[in-house]
Protein backbone atom coordinates (compact mmCIF):
# COMPACT_ATOMS: atom_id res chain seq x y z
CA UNK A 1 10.10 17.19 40.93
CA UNK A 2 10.77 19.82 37.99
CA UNK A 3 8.17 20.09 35.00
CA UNK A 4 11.10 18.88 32.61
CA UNK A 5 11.81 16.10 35.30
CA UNK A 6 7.85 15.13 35.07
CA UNK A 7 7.88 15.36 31.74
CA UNK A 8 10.90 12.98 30.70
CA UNK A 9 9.21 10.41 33.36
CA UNK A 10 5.95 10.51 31.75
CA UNK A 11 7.97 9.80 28.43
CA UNK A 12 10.00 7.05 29.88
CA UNK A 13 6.59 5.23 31.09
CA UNK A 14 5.32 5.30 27.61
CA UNK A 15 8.53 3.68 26.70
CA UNK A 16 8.44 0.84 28.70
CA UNK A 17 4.51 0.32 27.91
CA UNK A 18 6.00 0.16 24.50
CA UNK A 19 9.00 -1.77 25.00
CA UNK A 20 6.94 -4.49 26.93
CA UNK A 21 3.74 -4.58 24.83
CA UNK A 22 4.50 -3.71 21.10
CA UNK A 23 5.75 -6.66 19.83
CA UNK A 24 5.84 -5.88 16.24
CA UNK A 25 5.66 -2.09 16.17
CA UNK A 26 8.55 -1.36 18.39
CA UNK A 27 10.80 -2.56 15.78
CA UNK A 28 9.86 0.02 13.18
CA UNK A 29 9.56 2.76 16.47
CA UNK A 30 13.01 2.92 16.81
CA UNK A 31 14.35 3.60 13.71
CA UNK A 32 12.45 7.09 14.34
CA UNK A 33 14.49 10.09 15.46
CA UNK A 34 14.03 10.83 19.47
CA UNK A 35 11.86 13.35 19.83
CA UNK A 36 9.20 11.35 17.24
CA UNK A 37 9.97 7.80 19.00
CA UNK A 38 8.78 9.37 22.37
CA UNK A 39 6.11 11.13 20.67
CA UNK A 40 4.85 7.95 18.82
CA UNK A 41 5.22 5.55 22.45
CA UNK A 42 2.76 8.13 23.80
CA UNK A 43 0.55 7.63 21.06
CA UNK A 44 0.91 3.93 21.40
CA UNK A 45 0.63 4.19 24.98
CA UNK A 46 -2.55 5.39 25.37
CA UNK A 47 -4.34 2.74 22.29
CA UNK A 48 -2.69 0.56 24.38
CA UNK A 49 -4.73 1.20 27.34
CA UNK A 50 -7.77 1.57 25.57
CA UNK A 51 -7.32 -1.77 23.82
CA UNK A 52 -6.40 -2.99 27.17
CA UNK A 53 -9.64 -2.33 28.73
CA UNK A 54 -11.86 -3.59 25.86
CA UNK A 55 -9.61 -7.10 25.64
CA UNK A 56 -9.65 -7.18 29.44
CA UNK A 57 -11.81 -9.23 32.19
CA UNK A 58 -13.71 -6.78 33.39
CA UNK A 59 -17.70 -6.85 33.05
CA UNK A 60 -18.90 -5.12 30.16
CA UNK A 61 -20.38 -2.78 32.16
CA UNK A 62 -17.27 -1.86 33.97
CA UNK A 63 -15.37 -1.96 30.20
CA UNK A 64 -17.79 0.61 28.77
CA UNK A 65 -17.86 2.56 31.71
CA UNK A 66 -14.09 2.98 31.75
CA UNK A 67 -14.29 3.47 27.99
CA UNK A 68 -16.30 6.54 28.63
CA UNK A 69 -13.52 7.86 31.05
CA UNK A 70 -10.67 7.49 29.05
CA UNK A 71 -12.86 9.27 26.29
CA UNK A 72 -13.67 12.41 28.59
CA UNK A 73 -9.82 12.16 30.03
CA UNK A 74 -8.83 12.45 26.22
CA UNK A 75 -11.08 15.52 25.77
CA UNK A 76 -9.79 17.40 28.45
CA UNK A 77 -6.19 17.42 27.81
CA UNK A 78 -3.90 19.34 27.45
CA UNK A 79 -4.94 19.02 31.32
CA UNK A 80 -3.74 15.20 32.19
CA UNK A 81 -4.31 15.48 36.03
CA UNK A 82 -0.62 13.80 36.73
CA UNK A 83 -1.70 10.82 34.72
CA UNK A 84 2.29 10.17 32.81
CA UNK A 85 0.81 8.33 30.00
CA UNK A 86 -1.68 11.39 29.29
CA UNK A 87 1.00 13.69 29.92
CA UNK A 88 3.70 12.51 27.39
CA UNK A 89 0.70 12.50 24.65
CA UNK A 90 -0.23 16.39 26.26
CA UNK A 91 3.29 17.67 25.27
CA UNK A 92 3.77 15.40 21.81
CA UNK A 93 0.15 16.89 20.48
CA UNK A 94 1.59 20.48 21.38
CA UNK A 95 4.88 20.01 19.27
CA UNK A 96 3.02 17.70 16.62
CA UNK A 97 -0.13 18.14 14.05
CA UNK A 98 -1.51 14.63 16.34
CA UNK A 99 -4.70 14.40 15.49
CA UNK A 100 -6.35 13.39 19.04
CA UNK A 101 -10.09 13.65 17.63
CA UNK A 102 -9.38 9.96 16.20
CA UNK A 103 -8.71 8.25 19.41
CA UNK A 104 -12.39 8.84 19.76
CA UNK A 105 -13.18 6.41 16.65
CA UNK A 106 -10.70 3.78 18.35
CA UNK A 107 -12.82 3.86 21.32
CA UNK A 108 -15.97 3.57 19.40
CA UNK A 109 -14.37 0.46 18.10
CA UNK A 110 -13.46 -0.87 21.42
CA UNK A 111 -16.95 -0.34 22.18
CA UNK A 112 -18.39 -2.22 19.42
CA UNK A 113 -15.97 -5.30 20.76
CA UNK A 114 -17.76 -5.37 24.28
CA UNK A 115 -20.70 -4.95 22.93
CA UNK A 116 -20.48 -8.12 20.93
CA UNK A 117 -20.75 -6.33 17.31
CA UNK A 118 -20.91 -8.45 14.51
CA UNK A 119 -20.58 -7.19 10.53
CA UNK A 120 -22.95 -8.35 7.63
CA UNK A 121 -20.67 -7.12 5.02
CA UNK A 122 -16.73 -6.59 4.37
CA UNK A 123 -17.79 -3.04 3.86
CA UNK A 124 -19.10 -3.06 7.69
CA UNK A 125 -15.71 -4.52 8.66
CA UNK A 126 -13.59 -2.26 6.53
CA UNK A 127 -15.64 0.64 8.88
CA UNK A 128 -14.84 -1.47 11.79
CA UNK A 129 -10.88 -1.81 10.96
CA UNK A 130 -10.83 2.31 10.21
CA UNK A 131 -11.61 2.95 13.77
CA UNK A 132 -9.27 0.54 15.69
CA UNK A 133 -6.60 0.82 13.00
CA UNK A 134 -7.04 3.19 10.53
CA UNK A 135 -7.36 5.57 13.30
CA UNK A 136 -3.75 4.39 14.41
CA UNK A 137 -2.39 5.36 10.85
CA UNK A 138 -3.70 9.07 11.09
CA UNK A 139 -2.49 9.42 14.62
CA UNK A 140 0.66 8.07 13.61
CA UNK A 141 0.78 10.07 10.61
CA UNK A 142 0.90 12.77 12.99
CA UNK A 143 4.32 12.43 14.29
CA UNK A 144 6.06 11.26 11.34
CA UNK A 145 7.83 13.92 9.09
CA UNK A 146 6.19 14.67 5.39
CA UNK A 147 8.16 15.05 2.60
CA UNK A 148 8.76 18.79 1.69
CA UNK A 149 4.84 19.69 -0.80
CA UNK A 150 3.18 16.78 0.37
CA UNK A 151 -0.49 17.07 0.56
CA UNK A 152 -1.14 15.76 4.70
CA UNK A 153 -4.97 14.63 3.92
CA UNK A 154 -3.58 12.47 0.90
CA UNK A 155 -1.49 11.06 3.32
CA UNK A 156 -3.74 10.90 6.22
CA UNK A 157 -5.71 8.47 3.99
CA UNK A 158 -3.01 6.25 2.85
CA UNK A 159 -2.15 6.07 6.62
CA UNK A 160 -6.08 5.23 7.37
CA UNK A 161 -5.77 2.40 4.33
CA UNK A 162 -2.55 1.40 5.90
CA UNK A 163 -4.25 0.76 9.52
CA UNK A 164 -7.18 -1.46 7.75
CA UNK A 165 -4.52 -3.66 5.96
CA UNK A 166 -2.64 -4.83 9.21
CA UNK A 167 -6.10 -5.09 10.87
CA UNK A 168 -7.29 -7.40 8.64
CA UNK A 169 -4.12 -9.31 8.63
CA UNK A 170 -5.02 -9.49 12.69
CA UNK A 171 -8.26 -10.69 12.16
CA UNK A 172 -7.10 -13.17 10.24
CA UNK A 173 -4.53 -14.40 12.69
CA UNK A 174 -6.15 -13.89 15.51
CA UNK A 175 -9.43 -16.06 14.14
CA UNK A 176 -9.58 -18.74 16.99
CA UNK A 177 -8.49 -16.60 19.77
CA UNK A 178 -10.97 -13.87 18.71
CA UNK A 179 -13.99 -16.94 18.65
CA UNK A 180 -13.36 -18.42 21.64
CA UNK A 181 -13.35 -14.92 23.28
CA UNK A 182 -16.92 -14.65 21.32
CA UNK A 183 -15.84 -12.40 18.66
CA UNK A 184 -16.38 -13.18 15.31
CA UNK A 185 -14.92 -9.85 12.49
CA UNK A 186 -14.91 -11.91 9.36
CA UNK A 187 -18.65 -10.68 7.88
CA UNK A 188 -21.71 -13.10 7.61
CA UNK A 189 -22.11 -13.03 3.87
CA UNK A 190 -18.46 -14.10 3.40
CA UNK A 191 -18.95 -16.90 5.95
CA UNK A 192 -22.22 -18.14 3.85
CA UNK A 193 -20.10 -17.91 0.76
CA UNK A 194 -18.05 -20.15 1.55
CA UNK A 195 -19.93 -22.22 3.57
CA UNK A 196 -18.55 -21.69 7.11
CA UNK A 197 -19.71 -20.85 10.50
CA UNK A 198 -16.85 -20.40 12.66
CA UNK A 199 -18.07 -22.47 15.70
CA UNK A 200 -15.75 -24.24 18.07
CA UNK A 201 -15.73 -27.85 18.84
CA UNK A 202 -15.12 -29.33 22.21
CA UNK A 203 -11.16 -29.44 21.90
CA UNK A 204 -11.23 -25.75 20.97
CA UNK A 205 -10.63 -26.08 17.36
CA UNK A 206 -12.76 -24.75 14.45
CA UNK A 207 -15.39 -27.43 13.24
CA UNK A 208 -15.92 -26.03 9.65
CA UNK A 209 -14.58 -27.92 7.09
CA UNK A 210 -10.82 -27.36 6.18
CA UNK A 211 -11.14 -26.92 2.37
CA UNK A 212 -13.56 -24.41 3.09
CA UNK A 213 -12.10 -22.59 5.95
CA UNK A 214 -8.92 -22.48 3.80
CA UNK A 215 -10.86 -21.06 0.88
CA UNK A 216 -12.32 -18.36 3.36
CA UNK A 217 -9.23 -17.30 5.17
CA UNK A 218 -7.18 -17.28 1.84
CA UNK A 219 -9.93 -15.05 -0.06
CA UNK A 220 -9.80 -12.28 3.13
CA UNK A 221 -6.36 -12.12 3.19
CA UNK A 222 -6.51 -11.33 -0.92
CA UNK A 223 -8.37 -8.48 0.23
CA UNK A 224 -6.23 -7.71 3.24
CA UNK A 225 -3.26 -7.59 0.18
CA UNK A 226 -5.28 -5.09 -1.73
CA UNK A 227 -5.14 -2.56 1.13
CA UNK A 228 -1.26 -2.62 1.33
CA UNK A 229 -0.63 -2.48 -2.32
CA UNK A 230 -2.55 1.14 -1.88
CA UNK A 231 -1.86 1.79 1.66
CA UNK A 232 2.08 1.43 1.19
CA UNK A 233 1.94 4.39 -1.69
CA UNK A 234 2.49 6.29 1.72
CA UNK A 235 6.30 5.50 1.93
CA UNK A 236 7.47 8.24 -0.78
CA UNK A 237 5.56 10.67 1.02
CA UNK A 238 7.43 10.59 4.15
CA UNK A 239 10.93 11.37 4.74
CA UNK A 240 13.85 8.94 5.37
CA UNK A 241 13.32 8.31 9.04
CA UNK A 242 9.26 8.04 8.84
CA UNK A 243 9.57 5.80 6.01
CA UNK A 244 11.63 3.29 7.50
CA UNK A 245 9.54 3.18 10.61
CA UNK A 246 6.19 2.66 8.38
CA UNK A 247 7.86 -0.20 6.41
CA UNK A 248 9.43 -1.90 9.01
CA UNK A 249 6.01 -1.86 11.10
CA UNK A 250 3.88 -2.89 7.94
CA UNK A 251 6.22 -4.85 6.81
CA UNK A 252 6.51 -7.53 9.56
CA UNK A 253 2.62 -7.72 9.37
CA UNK A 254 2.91 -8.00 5.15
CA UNK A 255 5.08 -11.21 6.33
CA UNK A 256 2.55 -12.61 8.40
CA UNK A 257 0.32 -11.74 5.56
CA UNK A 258 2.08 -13.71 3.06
CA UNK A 259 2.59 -17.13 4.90
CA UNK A 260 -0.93 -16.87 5.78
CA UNK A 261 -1.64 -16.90 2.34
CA UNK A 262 0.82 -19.60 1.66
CA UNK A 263 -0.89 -21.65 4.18
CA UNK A 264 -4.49 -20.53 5.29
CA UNK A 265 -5.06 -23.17 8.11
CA UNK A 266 -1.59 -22.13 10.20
CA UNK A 267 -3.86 -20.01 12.58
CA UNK A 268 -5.94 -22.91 13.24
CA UNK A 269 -2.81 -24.58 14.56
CA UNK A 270 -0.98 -21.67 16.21
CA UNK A 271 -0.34 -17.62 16.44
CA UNK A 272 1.48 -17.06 13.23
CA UNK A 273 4.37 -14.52 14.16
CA UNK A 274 7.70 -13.80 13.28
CA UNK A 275 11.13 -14.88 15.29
CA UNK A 276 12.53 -11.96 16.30
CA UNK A 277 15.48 -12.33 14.27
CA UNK A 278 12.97 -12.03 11.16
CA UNK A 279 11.37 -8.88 12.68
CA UNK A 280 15.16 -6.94 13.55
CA UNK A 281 15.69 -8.08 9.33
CA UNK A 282 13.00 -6.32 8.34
CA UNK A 283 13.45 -3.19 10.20
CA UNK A 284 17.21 -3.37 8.73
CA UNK A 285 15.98 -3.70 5.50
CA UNK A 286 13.35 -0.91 5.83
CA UNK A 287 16.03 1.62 6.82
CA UNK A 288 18.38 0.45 4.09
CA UNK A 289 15.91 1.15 1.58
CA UNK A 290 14.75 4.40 2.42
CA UNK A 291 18.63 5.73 2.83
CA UNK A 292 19.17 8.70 0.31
């Protein structure tokens, strides 16, 4: 097998991880132009793995330990030691300002996950959602295209604010799943505010209160709001093709967002998601909009 031949099979591989796993972001990935969609699957790629072993069944031994591999794999490259996944990301970091330093803080926040961490504040969270998200946005950031003068660390932060907005929007879906799994993100203070505790009942569902629980889950996602009124400021920044792909990705979460707000206990019933024929709207509408 050729290098080039190598090379377009490690890309092809990040592809399908992407294809099959990113349920939301794929739509806004392929409104990018080729060379940045490949680029961005690697990036996605490899979060996914990492995710993948800190959501996994493994012992958290084992989940730590392979933590610490991916980490060291991630510091050696551009050597990738036939790995395709590590490869593709290898060749996109040479061609693009990718900044692979952060995929250390989203492995820092997959550690805090198997290590059970809890947060006392919403600041603590907010530090939680810049590794495993905010991280994403900067990494991101690194593929897309700038507009021509455009300051990158400006943007590297509205892409970091970004990240913590559809976080938080996954928190708040992803409540009961998260608690039965024994992870609970929204902080302790908030939960005493309102007068909540987040335990599970015998059948699985939530025991606090619903008037409460709806005040709770309808304050967080206020906040979650907050950080894509600023976060979004990112979209005249980059051009045409980068733009659509950010709104089409932040947009389907802004969705979820909204009815969430409309209707606070919804996760407690179900996952609150988008058909698909929502999601392939959005992703229209995104490249519409950012047509010259």
């Amino acid at each position: 097998m050729t290098a080039d031949a190598g090379l377009e099979r490690a890309y092809r591989e990040c592809a399908r991880v992407t294809r099959s796993q990113a349920r939301n972001f794929s739509y806004g990935i392929r409104l990018l132009r080729p060379d940045r969609r490949a680029a961005l699957c690697a990036v996605y790629a490899v979060a996914r793995r990492i995710d993948d072993i800190g959501d996994g069944e493994l012992p958290a031994a084992t989940k730590l330990a392979r933590l610490d591999q991916i980490r060291a794999a991630l510091h050696r490259l551009p050597e990738a030691g036939g790995d395709p996944v590590l490869v593709a990301l290898a060749d996109a970091a040479a061609r693009l300002p990718i900044p692979l330093a952060a995929f250390d803080e989203l492995v820092d926040g997959c550690v805090a996950d198997v290590r059970g961490a809890r947060y006392e504040t919403f600041e603590e969270l907010v530090g939680y959602c810049r590794c495993v998200a905010g991280s994403i946005g900067r990494l991101s950031l690194g593929v897309f295209a700038l507009r021509p003068s455009v300051d990158r660390s400006a943007a590297a932060e509205l892409a970091d604010t970004l990240g913590i907005a559809l976080q938080l929007t996954n928190i708040l879906r992803d409540i009961v799943e998260d608690r039965a799994a024994g992870r609970v993100y929204l902080p302790r203070r908030d939960l005493e505010r309102f007068g909540c505790t987040l335990e599970l009942g015998p059948d699985g569902a939530l025991t606090d209160p619903p008037d409460r629980l709806a005040a709770l889950l309808r304050w967080q996602a206020h906040r979650a709001e907050r950080y894509y009124q600023s976060g979004l400021r990112l979209l005249p920044l980059l051009d045409r093709r980068s733009a659509a792909c950010v709104a089409a990705m932040a947009g389907i979460y802004h969705r979820l967002l909204a009815r969430m707000v409309a209707d606070p206990l919804a996760v407690t019933r179900q996952r609150v998601s988008l058909p698909g024929w929502e999601k392939a709207y959005v992703a229209a509408r995104a490249m519409t909009r950012s047509a010259p």
